[in-house]
Protein backbone atom coordinates (compact mmCIF):
# COMPACT_ATOMS: atom_id res chain seq x y z
CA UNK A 1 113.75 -88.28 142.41
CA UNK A 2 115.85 -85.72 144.11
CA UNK A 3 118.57 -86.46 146.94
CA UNK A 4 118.79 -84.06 149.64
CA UNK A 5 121.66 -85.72 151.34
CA UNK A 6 122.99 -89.06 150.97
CA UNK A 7 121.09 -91.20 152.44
CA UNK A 8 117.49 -89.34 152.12
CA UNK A 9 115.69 -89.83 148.51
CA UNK A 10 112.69 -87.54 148.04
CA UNK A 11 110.12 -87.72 144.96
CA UNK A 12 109.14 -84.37 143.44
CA UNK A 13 105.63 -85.21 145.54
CA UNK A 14 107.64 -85.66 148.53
CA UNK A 15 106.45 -89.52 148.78
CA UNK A 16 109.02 -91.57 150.31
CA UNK A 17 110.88 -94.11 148.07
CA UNK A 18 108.44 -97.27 148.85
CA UNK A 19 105.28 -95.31 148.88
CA UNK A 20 102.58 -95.71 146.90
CA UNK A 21 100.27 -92.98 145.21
CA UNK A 22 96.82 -92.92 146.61
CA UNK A 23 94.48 -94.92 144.66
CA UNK A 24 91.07 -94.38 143.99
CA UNK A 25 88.17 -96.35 142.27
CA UNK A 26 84.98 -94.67 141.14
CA UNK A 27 82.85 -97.83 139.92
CA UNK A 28 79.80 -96.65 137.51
CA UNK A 29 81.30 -94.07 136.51
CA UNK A 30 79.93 -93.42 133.17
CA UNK A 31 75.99 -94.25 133.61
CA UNK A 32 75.18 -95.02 129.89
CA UNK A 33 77.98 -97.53 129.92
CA UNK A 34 77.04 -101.24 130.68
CA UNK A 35 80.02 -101.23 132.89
CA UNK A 36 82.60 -98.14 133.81
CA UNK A 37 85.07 -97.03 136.55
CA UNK A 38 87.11 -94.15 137.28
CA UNK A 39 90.71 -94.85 138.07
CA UNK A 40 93.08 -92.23 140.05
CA UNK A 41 96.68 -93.18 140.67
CA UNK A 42 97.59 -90.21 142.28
CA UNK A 43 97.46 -87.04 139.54
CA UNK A 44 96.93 -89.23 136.84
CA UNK A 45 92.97 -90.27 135.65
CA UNK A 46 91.81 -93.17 133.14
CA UNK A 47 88.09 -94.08 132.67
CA UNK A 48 87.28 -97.56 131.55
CA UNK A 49 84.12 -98.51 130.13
CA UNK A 50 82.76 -101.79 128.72
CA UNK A 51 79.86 -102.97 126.52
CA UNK A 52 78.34 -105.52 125.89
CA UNK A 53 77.62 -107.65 122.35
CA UNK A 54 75.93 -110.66 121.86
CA UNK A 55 77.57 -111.47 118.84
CA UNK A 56 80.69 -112.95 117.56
CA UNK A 57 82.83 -112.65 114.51
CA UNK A 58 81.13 -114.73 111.56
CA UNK A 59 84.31 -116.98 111.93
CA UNK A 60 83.16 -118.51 115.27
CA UNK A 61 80.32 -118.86 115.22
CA UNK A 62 78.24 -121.72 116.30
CA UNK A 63 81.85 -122.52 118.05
CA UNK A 64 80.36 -122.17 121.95
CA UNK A 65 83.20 -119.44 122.33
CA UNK A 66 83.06 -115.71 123.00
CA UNK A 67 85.30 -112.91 121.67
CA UNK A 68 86.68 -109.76 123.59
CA UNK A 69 88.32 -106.89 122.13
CA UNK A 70 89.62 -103.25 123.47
CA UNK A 71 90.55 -100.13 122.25
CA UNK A 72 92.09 -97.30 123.90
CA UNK A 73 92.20 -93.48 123.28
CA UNK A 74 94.94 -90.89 124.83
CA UNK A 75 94.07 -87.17 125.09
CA UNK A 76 97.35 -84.79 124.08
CA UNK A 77 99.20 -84.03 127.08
CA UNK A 78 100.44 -80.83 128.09
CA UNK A 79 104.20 -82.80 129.50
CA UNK A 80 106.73 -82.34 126.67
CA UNK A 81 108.51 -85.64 127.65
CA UNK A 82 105.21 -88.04 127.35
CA UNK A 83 105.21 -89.85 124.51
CA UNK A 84 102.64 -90.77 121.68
CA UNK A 85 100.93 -93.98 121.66
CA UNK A 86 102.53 -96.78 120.25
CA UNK A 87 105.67 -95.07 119.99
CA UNK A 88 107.57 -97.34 122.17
């Protein structure tokens, strides 16, 4: 954030201090996907997807309880000052 006087704070997008980004939700996204969305938080873009297994680990089975997992994937970035995943 930049200060142009003292009492006025301005982001670099010129979004006042309590404003949101826009947000947008494209559901289906991905049509081979059992489930997908596009999410836009202003600049920034993620696209979720989910399938669907009827299985569970050999562990629990027969147990009458289900199992979720995720994964996640980052493309490089062309900002110097991002960092890499699980780096922090």
């Amino acid at each position: 954030m930049t200060t142009k006087n003292k009492d006025v704070v301005f982001r670099s997008d010129n979004r006042a201090p309590d404003q949101l980004r826009q947000i947008n939700i494209t559901p289906d996204f991905i049509q081979t996907a059992e489930g997908s969305a596009l999410i836009e938080i202003g600049n920034t873009r993620v696209i979720c997807t989910a399938s669907i297994e009827e299985s569970v680990p050999s562990f629990m089975k027969g147990s009458g309880k289900g199992w979720i997992t995720a994964e996640y994937s980052m493309l490089p970035t062309r900002h110097s000052n991002a960092y890499a995943a699980g780096s922090c």
